[in-house]
N, C-alpha and C. Protein backbone atom coordinates (compact mmCIF):
# COMPACT_ATOMS: atom_id res chain seq x y z
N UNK A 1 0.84 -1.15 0.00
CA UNK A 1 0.00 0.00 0.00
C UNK A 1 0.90 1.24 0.00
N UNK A 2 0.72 2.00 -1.38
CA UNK A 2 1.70 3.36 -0.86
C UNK A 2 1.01 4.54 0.32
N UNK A 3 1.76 5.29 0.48
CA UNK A 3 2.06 6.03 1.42
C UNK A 3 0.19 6.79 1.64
N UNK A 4 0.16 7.78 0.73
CA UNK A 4 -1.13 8.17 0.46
C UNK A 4 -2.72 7.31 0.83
N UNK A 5 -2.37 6.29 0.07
CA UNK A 5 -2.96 5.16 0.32
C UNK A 5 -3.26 4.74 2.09
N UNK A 6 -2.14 4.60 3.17
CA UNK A 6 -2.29 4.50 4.16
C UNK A 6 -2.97 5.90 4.85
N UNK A 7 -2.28 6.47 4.56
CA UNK A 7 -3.10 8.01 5.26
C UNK A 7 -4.65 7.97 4.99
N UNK A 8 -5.36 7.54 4.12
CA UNK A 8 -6.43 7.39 3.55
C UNK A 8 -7.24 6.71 3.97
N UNK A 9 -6.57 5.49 4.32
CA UNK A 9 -7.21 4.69 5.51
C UNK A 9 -7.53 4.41 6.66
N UNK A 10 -6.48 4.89 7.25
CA UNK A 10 -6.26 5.21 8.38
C UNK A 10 -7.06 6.24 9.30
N UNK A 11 -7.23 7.19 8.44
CA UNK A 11 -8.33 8.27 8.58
C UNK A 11 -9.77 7.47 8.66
N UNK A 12 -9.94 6.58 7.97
CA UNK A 12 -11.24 6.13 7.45
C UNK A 12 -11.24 4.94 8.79
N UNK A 13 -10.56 4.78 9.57
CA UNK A 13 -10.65 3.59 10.61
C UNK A 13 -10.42 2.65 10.13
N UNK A 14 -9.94 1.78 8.77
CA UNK A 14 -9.48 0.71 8.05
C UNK A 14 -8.64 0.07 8.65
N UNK A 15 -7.66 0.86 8.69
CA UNK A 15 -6.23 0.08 9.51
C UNK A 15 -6.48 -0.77 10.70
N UNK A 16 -6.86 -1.48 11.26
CA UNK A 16 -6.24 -2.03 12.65
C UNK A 16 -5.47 -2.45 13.12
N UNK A 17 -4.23 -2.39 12.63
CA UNK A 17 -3.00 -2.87 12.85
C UNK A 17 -1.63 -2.09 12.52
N UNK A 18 -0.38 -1.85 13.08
CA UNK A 18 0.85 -1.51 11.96
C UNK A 18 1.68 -2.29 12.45
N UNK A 19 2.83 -3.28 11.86
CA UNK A 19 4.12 -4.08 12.54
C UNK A 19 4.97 -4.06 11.60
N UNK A 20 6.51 -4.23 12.49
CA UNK A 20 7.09 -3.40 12.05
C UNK A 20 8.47 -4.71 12.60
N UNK A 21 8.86 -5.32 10.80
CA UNK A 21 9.71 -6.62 10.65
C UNK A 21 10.92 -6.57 10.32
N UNK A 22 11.62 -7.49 10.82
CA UNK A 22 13.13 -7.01 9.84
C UNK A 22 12.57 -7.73 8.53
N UNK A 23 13.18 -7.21 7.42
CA UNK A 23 13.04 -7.63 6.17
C UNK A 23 13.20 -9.14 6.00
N UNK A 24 13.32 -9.96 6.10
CA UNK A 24 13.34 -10.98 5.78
C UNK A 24 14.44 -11.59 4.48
N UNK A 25 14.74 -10.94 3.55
CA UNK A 25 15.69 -10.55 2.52
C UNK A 25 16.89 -10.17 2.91
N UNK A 26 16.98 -9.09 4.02
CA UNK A 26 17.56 -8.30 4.19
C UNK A 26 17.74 -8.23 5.89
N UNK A 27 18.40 -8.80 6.84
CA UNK A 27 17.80 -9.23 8.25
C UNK A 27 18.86 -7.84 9.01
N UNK A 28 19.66 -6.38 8.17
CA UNK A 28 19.86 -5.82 8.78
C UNK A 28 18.52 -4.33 8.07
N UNK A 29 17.73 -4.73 7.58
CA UNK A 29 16.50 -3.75 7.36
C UNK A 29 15.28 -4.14 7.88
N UNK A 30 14.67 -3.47 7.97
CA UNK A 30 13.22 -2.64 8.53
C UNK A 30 12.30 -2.69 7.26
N UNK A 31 10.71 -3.76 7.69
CA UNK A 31 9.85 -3.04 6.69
C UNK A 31 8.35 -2.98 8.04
N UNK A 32 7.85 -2.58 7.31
CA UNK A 32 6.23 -2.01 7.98
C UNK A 32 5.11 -2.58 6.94
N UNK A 33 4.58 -3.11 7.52
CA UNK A 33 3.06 -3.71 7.06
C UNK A 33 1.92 -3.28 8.04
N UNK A 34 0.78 -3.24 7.23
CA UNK A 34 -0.51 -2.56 8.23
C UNK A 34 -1.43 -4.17 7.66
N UNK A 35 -2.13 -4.14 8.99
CA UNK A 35 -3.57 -5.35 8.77
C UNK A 35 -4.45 -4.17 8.68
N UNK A 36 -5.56 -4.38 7.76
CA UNK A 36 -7.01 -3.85 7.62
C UNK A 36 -8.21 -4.42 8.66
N UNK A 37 -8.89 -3.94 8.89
CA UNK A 37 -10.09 -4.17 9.41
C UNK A 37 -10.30 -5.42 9.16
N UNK A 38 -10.62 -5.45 7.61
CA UNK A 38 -11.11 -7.17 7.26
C UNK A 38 -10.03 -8.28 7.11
N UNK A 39 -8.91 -7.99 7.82
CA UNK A 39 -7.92 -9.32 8.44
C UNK A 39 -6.82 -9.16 6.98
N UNK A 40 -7.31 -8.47 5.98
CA UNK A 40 -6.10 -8.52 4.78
C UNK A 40 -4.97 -7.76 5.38
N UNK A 41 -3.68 -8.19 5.01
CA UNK A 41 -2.73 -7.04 5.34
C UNK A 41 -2.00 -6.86 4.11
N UNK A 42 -1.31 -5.89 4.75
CA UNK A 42 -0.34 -4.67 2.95
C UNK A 42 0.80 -4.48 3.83
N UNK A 43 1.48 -4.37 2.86
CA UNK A 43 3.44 -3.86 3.06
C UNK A 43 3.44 -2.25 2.57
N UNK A 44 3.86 -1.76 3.23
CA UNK A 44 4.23 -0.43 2.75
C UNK A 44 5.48 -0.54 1.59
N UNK A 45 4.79 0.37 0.61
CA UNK A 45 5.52 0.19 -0.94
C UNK A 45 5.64 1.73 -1.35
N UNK A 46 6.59 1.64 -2.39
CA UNK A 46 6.80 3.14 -2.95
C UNK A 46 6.28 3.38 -4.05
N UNK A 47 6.84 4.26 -4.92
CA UNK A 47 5.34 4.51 -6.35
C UNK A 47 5.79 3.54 -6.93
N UNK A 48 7.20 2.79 -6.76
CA UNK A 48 7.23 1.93 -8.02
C UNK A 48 6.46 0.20 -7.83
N UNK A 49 5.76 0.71 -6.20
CA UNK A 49 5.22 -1.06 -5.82
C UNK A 49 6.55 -1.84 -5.52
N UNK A 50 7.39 -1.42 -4.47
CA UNK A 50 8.89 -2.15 -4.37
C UNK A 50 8.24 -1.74 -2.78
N UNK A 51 8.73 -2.68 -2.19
CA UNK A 51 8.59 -2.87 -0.36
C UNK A 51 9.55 -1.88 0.00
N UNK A 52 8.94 -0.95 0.85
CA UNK A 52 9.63 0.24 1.71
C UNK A 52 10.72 -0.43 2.46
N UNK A 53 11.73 -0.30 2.64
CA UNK A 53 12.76 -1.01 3.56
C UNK A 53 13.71 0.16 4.11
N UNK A 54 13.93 0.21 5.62
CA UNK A 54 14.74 1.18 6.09
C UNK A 54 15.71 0.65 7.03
N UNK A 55 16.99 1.21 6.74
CA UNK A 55 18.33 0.15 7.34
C UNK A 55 18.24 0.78 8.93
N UNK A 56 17.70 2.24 8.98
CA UNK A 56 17.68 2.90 10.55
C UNK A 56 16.22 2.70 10.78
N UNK A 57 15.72 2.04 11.91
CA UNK A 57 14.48 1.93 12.69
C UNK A 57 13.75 3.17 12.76
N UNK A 58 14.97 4.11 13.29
CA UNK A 58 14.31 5.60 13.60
C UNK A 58 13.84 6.55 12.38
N UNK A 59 14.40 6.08 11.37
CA UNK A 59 13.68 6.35 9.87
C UNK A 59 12.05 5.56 9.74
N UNK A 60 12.54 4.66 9.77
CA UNK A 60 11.01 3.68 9.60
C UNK A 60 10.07 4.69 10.71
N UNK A 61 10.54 4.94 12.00
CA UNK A 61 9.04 5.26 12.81
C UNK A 61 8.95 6.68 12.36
N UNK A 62 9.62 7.65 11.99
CA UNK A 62 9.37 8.75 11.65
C UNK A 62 8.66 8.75 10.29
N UNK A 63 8.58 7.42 9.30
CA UNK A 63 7.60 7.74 8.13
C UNK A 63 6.65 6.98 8.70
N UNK A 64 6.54 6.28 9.62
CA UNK A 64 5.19 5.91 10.19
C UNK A 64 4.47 7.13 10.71
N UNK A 65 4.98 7.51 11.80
CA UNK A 65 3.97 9.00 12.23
C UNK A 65 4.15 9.84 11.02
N UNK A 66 4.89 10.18 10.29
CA UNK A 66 4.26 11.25 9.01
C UNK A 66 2.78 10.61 8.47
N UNK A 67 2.82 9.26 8.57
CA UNK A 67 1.19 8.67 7.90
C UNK A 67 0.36 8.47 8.66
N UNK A 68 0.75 9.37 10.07
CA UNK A 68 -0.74 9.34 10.80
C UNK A 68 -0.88 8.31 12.63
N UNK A 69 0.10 7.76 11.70
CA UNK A 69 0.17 6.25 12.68
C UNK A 69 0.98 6.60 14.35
N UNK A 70 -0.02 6.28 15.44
CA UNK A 70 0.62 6.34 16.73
C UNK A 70 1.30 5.15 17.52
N UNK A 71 0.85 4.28 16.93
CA UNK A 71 1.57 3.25 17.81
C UNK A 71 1.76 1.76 16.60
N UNK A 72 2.55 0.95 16.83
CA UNK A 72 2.87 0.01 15.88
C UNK A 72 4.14 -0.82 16.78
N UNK A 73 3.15 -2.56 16.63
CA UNK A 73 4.28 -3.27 17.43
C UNK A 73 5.41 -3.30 16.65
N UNK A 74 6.53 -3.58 17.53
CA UNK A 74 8.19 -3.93 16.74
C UNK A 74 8.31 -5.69 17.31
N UNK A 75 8.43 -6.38 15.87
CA UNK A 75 8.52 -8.00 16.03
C UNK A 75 10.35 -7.95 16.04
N UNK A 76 11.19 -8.64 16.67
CA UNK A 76 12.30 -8.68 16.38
C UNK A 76 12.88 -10.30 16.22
């Protein structure tokens, strides 16, 4: 889900969820996925549809609260 996209929802009460993984690809990066209301979940992606990945944590939570978002577990 890009960026816009989450703000959009989020607003709308959609979201019920944000967590926040090491990449799996990549086990010294950071990605963020949100669950929806109706149990689907989304990866945060950029315009090109490529998974957001951030090597500093404190990057990742600062584009989380730019989209609205107050709280989001960290799985480690």
């Amino acid at each position: 889900m890009k960026r816009e996209q989450v703000r959009e929802r989020h607003a709308e009460g959609l979201i019920s969820a944000t967590h926040v993984i090491q990449n799996p690809a990549n086990s010294g990066e950071w990605i963020v996925f949100f669950k929806k209301s109706e149990g689907r979940s989304y990866f945060l992606v950029d315009e090109n549809d490529e998974v957001e990945s951030f090597s500093r944590l404190d990057d990742l939570i600062e584009t989380v609260r730019g989209l609205g978002i107050k709280f989001a577990e960290i799985h480690m």
